[in-house]
N, C-alpha and C. Protein backbone atom coordinates (compact mmCIF):
# COMPACT_ATOMS: atom_id res chain seq x y z
N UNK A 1 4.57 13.63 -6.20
CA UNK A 1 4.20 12.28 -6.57
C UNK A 1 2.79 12.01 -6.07
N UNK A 2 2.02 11.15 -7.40
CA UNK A 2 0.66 11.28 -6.52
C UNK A 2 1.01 9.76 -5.36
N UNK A 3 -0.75 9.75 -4.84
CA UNK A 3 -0.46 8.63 -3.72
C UNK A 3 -1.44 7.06 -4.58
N UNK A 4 -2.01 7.69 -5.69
CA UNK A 4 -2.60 6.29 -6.17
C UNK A 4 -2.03 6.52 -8.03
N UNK A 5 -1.53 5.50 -8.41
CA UNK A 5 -1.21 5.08 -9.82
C UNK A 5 -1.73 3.62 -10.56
N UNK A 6 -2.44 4.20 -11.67
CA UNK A 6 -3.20 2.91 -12.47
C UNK A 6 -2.15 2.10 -13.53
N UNK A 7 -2.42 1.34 -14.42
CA UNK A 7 -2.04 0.69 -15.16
C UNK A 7 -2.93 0.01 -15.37
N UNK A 8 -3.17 -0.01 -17.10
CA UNK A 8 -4.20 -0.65 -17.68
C UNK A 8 -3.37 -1.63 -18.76
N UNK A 9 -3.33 -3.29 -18.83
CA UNK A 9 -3.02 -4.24 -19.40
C UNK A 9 -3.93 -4.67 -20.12
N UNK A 10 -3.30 -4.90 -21.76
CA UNK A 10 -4.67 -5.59 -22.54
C UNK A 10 -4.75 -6.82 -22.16
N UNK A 11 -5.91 -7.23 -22.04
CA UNK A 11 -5.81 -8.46 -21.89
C UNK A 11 -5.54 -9.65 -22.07
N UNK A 12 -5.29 -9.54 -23.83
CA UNK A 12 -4.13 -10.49 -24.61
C UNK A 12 -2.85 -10.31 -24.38
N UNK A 13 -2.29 -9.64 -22.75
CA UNK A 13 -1.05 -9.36 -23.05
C UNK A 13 -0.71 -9.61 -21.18
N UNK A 14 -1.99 -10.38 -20.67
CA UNK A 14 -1.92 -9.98 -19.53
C UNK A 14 -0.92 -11.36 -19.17
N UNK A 15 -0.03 -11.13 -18.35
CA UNK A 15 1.15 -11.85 -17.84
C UNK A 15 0.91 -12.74 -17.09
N UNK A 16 1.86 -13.79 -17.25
CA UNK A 16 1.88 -14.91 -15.98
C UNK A 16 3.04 -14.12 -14.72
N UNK A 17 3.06 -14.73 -13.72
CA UNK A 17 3.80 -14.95 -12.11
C UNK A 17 5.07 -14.55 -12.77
N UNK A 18 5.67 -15.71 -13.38
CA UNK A 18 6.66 -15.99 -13.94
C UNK A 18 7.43 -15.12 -14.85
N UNK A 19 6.85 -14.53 -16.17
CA UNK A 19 6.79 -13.93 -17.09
C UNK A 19 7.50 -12.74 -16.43
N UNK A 20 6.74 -11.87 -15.20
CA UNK A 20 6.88 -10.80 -14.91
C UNK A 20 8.22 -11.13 -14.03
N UNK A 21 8.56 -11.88 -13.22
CA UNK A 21 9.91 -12.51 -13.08
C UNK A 21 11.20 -12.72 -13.30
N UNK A 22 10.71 -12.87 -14.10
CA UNK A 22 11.90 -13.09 -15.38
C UNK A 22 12.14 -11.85 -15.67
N UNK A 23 11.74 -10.82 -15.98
CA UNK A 23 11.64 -9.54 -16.55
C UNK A 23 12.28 -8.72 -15.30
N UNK A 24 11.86 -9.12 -14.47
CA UNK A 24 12.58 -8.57 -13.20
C UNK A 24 14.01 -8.71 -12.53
N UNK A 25 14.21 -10.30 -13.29
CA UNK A 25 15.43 -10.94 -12.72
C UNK A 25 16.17 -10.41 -13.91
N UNK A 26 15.76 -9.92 -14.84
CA UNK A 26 17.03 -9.37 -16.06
C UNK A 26 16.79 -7.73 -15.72
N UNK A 27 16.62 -7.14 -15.29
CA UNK A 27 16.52 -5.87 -15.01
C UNK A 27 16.76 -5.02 -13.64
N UNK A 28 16.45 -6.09 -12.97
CA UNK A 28 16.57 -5.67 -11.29
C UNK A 28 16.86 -6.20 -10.35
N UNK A 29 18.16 -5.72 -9.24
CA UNK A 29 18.76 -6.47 -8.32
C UNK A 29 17.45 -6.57 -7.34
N UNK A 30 17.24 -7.90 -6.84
CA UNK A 30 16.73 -8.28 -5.53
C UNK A 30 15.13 -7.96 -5.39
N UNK A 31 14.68 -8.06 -6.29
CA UNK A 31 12.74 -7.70 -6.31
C UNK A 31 12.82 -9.11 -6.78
N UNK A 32 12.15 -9.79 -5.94
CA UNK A 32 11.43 -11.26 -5.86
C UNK A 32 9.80 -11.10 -5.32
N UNK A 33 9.25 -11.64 -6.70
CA UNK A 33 7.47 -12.14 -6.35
C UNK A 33 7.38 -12.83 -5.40
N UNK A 34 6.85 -13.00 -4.38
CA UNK A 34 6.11 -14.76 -3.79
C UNK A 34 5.08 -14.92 -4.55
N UNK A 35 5.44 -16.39 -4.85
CA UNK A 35 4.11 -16.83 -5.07
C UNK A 35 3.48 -17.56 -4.09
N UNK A 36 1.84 -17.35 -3.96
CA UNK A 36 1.30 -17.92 -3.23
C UNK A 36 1.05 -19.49 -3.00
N UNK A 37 0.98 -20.27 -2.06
CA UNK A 37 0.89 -21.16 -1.81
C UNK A 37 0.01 -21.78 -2.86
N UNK A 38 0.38 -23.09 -3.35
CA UNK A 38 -0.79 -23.46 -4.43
C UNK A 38 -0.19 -22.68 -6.06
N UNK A 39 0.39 -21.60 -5.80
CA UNK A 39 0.60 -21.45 -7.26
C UNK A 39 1.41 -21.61 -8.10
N UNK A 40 1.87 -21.13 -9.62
CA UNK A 40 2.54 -21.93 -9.85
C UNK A 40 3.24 -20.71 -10.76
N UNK A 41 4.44 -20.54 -11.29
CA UNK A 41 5.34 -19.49 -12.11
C UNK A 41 4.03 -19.39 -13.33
N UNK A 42 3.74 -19.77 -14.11
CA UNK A 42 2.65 -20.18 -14.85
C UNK A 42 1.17 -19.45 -14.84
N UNK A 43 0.55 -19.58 -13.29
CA UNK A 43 -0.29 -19.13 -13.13
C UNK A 43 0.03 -17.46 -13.39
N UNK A 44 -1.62 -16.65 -13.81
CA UNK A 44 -1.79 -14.94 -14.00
C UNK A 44 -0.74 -14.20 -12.70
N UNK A 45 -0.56 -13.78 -13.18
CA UNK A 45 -0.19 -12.03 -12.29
C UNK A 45 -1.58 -12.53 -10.91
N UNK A 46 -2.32 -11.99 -11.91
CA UNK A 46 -3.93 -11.62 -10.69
C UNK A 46 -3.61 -12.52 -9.74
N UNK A 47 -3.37 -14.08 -9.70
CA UNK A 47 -3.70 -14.97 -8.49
C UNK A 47 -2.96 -14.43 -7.70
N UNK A 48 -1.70 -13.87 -8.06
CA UNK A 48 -0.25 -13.75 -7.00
C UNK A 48 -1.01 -13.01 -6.09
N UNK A 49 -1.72 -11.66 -6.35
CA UNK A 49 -2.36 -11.34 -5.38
C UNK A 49 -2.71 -11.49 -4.15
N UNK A 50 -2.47 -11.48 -3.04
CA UNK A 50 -3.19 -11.78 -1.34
C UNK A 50 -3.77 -10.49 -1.00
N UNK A 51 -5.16 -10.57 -0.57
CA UNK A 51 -6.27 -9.68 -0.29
C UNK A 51 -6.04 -8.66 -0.95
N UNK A 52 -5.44 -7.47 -0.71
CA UNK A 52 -5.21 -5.89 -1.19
C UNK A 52 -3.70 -5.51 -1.41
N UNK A 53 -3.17 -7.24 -1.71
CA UNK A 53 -1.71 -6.45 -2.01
C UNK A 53 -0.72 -7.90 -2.50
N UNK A 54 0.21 -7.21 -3.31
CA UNK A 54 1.38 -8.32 -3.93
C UNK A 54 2.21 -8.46 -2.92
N UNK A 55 2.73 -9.93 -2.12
CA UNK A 55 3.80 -10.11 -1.76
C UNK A 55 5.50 -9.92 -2.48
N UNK A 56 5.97 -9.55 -2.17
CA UNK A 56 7.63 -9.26 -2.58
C UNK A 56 8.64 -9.17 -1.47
N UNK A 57 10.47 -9.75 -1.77
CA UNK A 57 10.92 -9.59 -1.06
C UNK A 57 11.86 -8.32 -1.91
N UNK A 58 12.15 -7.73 -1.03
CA UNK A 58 13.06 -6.55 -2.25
C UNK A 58 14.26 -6.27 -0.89
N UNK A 59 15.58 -6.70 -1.61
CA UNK A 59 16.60 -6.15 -1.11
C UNK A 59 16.72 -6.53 0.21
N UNK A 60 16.11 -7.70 0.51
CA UNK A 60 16.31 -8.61 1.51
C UNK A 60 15.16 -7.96 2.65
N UNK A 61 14.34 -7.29 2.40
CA UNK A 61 13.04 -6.84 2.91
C UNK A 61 11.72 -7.38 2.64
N UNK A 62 11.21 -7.93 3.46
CA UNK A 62 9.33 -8.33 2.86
C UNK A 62 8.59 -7.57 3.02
N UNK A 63 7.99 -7.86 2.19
CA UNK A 63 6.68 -6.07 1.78
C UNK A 63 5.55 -6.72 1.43
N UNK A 64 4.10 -6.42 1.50
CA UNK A 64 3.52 -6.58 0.80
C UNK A 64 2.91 -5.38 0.34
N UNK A 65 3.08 -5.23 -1.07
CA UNK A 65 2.46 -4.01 -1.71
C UNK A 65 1.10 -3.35 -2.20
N UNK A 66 0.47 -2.71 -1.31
CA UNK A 66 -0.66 -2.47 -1.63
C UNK A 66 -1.18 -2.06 -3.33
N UNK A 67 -1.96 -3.08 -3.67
CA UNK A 67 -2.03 -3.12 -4.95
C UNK A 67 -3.37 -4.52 -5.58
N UNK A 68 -3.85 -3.38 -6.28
CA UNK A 68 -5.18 -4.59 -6.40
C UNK A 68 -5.52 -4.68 -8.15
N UNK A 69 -5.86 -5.70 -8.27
CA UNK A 69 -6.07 -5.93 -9.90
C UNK A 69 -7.46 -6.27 -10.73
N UNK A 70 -8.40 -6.01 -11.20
CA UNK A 70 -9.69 -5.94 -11.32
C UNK A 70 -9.31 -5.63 -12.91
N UNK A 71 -10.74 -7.08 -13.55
CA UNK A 71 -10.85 -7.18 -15.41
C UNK A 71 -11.79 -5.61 -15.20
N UNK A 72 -11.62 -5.19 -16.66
CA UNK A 72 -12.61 -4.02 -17.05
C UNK A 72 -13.73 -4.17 -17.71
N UNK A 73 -14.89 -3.40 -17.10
CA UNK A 73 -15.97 -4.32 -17.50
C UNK A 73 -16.68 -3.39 -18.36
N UNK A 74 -17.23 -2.82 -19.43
CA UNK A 74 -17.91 -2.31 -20.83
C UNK A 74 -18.55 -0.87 -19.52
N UNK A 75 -19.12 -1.30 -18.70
CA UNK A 75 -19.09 0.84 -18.03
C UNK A 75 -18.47 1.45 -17.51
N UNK A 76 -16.81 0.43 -16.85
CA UNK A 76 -15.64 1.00 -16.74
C UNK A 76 -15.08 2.12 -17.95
N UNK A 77 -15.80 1.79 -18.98
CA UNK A 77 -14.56 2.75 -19.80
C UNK A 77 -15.64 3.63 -21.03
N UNK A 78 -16.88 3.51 -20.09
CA UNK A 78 -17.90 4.34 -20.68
C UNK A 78 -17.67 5.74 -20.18
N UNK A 79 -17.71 6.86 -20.95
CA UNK A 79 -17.31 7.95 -20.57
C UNK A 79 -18.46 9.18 -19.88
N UNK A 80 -19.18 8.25 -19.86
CA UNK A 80 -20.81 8.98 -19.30
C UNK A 80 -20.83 7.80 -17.81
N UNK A 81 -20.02 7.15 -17.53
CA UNK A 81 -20.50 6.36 -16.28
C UNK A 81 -19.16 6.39 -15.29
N UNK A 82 -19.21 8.27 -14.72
CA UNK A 82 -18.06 8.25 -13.83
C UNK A 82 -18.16 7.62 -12.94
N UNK A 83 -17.50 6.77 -12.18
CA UNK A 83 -17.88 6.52 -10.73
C UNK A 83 -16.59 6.21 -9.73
N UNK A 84 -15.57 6.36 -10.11
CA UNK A 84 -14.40 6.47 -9.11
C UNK A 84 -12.89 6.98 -9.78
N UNK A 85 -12.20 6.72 -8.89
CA UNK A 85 -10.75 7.41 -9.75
C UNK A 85 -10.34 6.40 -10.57
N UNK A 86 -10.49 5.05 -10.63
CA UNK A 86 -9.83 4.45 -11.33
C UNK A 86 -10.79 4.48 -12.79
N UNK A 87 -11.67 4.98 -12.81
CA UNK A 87 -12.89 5.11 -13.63
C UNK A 87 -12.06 6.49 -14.82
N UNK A 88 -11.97 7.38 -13.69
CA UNK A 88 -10.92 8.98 -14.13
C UNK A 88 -9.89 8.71 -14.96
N UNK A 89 -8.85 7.49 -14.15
CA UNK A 89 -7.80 7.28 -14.96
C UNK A 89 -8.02 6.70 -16.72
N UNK A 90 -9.25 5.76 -16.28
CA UNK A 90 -9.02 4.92 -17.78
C UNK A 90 -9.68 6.05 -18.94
N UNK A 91 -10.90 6.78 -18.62
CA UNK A 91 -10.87 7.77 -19.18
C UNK A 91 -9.73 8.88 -19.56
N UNK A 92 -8.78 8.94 -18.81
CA UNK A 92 -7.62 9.83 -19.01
C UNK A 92 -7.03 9.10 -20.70
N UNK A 93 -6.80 7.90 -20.11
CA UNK A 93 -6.34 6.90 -21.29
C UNK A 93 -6.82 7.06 -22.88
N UNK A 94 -8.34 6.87 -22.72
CA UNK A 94 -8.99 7.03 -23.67
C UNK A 94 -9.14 8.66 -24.08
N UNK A 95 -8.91 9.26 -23.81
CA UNK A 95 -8.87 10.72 -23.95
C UNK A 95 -7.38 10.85 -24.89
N UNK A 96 -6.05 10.22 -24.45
CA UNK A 96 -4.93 10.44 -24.92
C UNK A 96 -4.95 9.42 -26.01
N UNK A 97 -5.92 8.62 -26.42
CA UNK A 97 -6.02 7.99 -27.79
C UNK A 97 -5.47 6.79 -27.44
N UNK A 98 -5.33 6.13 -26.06
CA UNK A 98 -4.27 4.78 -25.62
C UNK A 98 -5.87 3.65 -25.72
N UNK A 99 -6.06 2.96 -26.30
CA UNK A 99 -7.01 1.69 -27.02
C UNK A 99 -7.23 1.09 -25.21
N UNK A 100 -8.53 1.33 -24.71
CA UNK A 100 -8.76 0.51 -23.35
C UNK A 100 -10.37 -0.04 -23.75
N UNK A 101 -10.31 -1.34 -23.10
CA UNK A 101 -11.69 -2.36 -24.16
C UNK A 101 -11.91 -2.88 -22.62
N UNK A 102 -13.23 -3.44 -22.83
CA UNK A 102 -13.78 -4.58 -21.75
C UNK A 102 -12.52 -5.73 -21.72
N UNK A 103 -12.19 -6.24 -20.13
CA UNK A 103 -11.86 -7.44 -20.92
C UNK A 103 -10.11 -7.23 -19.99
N UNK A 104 -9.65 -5.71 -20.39
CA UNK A 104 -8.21 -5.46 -20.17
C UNK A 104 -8.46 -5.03 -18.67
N UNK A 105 -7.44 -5.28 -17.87
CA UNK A 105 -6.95 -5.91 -16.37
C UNK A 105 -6.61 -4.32 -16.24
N UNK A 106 -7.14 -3.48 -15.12
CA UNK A 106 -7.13 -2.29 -14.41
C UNK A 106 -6.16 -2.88 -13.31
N UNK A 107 -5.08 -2.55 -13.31
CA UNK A 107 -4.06 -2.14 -11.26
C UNK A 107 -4.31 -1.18 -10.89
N UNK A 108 -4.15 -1.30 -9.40
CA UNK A 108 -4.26 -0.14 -8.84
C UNK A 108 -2.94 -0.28 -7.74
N UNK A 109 -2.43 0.93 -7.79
CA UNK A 109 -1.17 0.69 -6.33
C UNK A 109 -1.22 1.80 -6.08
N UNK A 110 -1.12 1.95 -4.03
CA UNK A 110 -1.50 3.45 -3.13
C UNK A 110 -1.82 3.23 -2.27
N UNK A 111 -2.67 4.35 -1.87
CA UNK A 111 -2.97 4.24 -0.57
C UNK A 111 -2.55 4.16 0.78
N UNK A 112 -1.74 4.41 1.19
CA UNK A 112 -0.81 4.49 2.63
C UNK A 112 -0.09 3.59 2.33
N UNK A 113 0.82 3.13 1.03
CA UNK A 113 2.22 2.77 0.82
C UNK A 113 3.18 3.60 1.32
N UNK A 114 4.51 2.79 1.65
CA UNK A 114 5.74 3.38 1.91
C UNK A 114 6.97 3.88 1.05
N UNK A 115 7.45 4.11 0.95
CA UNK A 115 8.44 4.26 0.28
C UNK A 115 9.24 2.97 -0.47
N UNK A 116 8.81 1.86 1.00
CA UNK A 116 9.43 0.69 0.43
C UNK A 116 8.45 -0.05 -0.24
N UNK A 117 7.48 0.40 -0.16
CA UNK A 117 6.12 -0.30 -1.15
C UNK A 117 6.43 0.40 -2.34
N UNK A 118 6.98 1.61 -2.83
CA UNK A 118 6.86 2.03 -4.20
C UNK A 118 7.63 1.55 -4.74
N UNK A 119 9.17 1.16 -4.22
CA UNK A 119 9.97 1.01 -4.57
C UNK A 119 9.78 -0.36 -5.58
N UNK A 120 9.43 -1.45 -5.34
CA UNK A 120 9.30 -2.76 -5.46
C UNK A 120 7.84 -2.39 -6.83
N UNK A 121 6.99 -1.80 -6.75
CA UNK A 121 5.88 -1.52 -7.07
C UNK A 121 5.73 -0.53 -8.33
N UNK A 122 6.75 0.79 -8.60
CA UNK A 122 7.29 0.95 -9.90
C UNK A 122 7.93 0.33 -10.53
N UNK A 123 8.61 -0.57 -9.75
CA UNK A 123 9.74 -1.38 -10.86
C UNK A 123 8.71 -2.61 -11.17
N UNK A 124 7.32 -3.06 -10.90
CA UNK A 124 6.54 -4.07 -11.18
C UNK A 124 6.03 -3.39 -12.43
N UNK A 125 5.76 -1.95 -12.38
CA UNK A 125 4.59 -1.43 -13.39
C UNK A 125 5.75 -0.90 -14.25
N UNK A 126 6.50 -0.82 -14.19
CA UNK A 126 7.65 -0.72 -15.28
C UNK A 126 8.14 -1.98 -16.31
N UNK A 127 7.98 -2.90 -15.73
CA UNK A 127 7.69 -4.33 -15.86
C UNK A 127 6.53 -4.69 -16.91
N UNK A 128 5.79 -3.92 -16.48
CA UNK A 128 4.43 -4.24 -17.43
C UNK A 128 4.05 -3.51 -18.52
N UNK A 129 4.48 -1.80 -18.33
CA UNK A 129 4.75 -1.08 -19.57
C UNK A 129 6.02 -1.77 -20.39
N UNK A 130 7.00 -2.24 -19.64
CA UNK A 130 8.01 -2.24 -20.79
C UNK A 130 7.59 -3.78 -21.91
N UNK A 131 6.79 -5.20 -21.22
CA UNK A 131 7.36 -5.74 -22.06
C UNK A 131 5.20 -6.44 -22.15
N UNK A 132 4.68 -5.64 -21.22
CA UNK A 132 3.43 -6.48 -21.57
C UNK A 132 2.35 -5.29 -22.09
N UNK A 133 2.53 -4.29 -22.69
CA UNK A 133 1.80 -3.26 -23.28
C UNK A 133 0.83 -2.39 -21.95
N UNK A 134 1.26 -2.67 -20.77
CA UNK A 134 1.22 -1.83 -19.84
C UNK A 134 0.71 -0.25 -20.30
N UNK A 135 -0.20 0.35 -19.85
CA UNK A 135 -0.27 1.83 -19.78
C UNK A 135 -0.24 2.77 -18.63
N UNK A 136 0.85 3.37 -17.70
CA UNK A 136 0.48 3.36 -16.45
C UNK A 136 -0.49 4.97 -16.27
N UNK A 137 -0.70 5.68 -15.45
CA UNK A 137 -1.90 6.92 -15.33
C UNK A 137 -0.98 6.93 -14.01
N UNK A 138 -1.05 8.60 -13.77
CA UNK A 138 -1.21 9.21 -12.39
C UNK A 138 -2.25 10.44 -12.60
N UNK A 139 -3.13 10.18 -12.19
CA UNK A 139 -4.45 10.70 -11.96
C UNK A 139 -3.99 12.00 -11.40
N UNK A 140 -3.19 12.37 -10.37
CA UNK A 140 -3.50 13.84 -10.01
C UNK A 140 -2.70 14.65 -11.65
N UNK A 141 -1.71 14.21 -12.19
CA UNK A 141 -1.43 15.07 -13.06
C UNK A 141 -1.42 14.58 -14.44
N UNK A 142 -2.21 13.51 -14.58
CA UNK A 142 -2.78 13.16 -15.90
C UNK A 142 -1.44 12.59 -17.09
N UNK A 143 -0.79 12.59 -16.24
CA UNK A 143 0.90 11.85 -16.72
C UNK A 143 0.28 10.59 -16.91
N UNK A 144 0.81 9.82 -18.66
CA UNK A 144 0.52 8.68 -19.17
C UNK A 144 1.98 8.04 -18.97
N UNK A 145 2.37 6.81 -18.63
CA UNK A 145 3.71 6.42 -18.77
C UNK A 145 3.85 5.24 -19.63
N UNK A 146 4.46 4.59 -21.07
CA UNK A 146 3.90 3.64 -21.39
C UNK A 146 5.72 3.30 -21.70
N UNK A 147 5.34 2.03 -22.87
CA UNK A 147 7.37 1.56 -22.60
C UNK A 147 7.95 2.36 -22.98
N UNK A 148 7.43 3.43 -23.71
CA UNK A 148 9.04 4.86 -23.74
C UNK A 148 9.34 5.01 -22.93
N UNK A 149 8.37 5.33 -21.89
CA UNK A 149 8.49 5.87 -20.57
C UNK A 149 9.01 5.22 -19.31
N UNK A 150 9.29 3.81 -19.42
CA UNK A 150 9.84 3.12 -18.41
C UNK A 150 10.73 3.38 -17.93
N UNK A 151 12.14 4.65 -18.53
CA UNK A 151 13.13 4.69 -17.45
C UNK A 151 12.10 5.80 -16.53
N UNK A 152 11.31 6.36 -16.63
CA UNK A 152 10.49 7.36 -15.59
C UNK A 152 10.51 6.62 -14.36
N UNK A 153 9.34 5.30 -15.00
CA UNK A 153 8.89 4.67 -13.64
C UNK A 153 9.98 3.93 -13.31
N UNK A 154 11.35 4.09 -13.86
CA UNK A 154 12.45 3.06 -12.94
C UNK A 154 13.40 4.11 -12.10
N UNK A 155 13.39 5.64 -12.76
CA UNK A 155 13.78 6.49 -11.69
C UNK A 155 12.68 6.95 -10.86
N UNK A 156 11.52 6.57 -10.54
CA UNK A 156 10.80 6.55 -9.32
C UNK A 156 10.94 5.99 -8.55
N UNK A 157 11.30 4.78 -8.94
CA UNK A 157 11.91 3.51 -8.16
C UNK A 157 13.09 3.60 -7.49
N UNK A 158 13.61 4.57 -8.36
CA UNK A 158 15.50 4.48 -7.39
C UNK A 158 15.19 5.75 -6.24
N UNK A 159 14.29 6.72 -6.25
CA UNK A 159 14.00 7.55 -5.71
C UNK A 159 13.49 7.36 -4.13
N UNK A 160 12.27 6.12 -4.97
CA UNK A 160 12.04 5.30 -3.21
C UNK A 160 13.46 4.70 -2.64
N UNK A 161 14.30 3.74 -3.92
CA UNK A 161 14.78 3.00 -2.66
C UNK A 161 16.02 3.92 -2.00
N UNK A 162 16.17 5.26 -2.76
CA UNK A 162 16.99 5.97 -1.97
C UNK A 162 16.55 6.29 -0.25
N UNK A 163 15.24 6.83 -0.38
CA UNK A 163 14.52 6.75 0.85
C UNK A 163 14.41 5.33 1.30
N UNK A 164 14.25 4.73 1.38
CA UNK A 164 14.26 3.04 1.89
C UNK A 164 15.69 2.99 2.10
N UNK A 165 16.60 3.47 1.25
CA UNK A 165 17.70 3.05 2.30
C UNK A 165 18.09 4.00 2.99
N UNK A 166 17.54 5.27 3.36
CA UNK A 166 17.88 5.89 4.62
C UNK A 166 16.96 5.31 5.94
N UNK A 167 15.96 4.73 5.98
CA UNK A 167 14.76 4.25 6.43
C UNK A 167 14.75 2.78 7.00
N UNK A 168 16.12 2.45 6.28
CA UNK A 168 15.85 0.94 6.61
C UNK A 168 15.54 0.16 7.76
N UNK A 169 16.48 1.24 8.29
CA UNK A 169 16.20 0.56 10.22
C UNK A 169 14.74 0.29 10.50
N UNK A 170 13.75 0.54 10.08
CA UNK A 170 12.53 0.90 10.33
C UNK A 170 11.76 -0.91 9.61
N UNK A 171 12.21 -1.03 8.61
CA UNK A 171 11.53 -2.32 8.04
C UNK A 171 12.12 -3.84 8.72
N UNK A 172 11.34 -4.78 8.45
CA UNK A 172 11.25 -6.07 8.98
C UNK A 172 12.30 -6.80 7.46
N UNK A 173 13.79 -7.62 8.09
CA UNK A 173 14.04 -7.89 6.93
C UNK A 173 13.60 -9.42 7.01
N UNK A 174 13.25 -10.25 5.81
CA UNK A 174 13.13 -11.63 5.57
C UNK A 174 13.80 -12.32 6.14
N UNK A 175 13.62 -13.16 6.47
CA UNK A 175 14.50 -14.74 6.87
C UNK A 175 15.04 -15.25 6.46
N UNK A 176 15.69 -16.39 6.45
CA UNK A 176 16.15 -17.77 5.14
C UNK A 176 15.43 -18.03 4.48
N UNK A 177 13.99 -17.75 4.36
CA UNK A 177 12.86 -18.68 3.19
C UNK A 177 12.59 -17.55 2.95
N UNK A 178 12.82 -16.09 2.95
CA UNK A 178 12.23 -14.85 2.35
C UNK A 178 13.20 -14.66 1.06
């Protein structure tokens, strides 16, 4: 498994708080968004965001999932202007014929996540391939995952929380307001 995975959202398709919620609450026991203070079911995906990562409670655990969301901007997806992995991935995209424009919302999730960060965090980007035209990338092996592919990223998901629940002792669980 690699340690960083993209997903590229068009931008006419990019989701509210809520939207992705809902999609979650018909598909999956116990993955709850927070929303941030001030926001509203309504408001983008993007605001939910806090600094470098999505809040979630999953399975009576709080996490916040390292994961960051950035619009694509016309030399992001120029194929003469490499300049990072998430740069690699969308090129991967455009290479496999998947339509990526200025405009459409780049994720990123990795980086010294846990097991219980993936867990919560495939089943988000599964979420987004299945019902918001989501494209997800794993850069080390050039694997595209799109909504065919969503039971993939939902047996990645059961994979973490198998590890998460041998592990559990180890995490902080929520409170009454988690």
């Amino acid at each position: 498994m690699s340690s960083d995975y993209y997903a590229v959202v068009p931008a006419d398709r990019w989701p509210s708080f809520g939207g992705v919620q809902a999609l979650l609450d018909q598909n999956t026991a116990g993955v709850r968004l927070r929303i941030p203070e001030g926001l509203t079911a309504d408001d983008a995906l993007a605001t939910a965001l806090t600094g470098d990562g999505m809040d979630v409670v999953c399975a009576g655990l709080s996490v916040s999932i390292t994961m960051t969301v950035q619009p694509l901007a016309a030399e992001d997806i120029d194929a003469d202007h490499d300049h990072d992995d998430a740069h690699e991935a969308v090129v991967m995209l455009v290479e496999q014929g998947i339509s990526v424009q200025a405009g459409d919302v780049l994720i990123w999730m990795g980086d010294g996540t846990s097991a219980f960060d993936w867990h919560p965090g495939f089943l988000i980007l599964a979420a987004l391939a299945e019902s918001f035209g989501a494209a997800v990338v794993d850069p080390q092996t050039g694997q595209v995952y799109q909504k065919q592919d969503v039971a993939d990223l939902v047996d990645f998901a059961a994979d973490m929380k198998s590890e998460l629940d041998r592990n559990r002792h180890l995490y902080r669980v929520a409170g009454p307001w988690g």
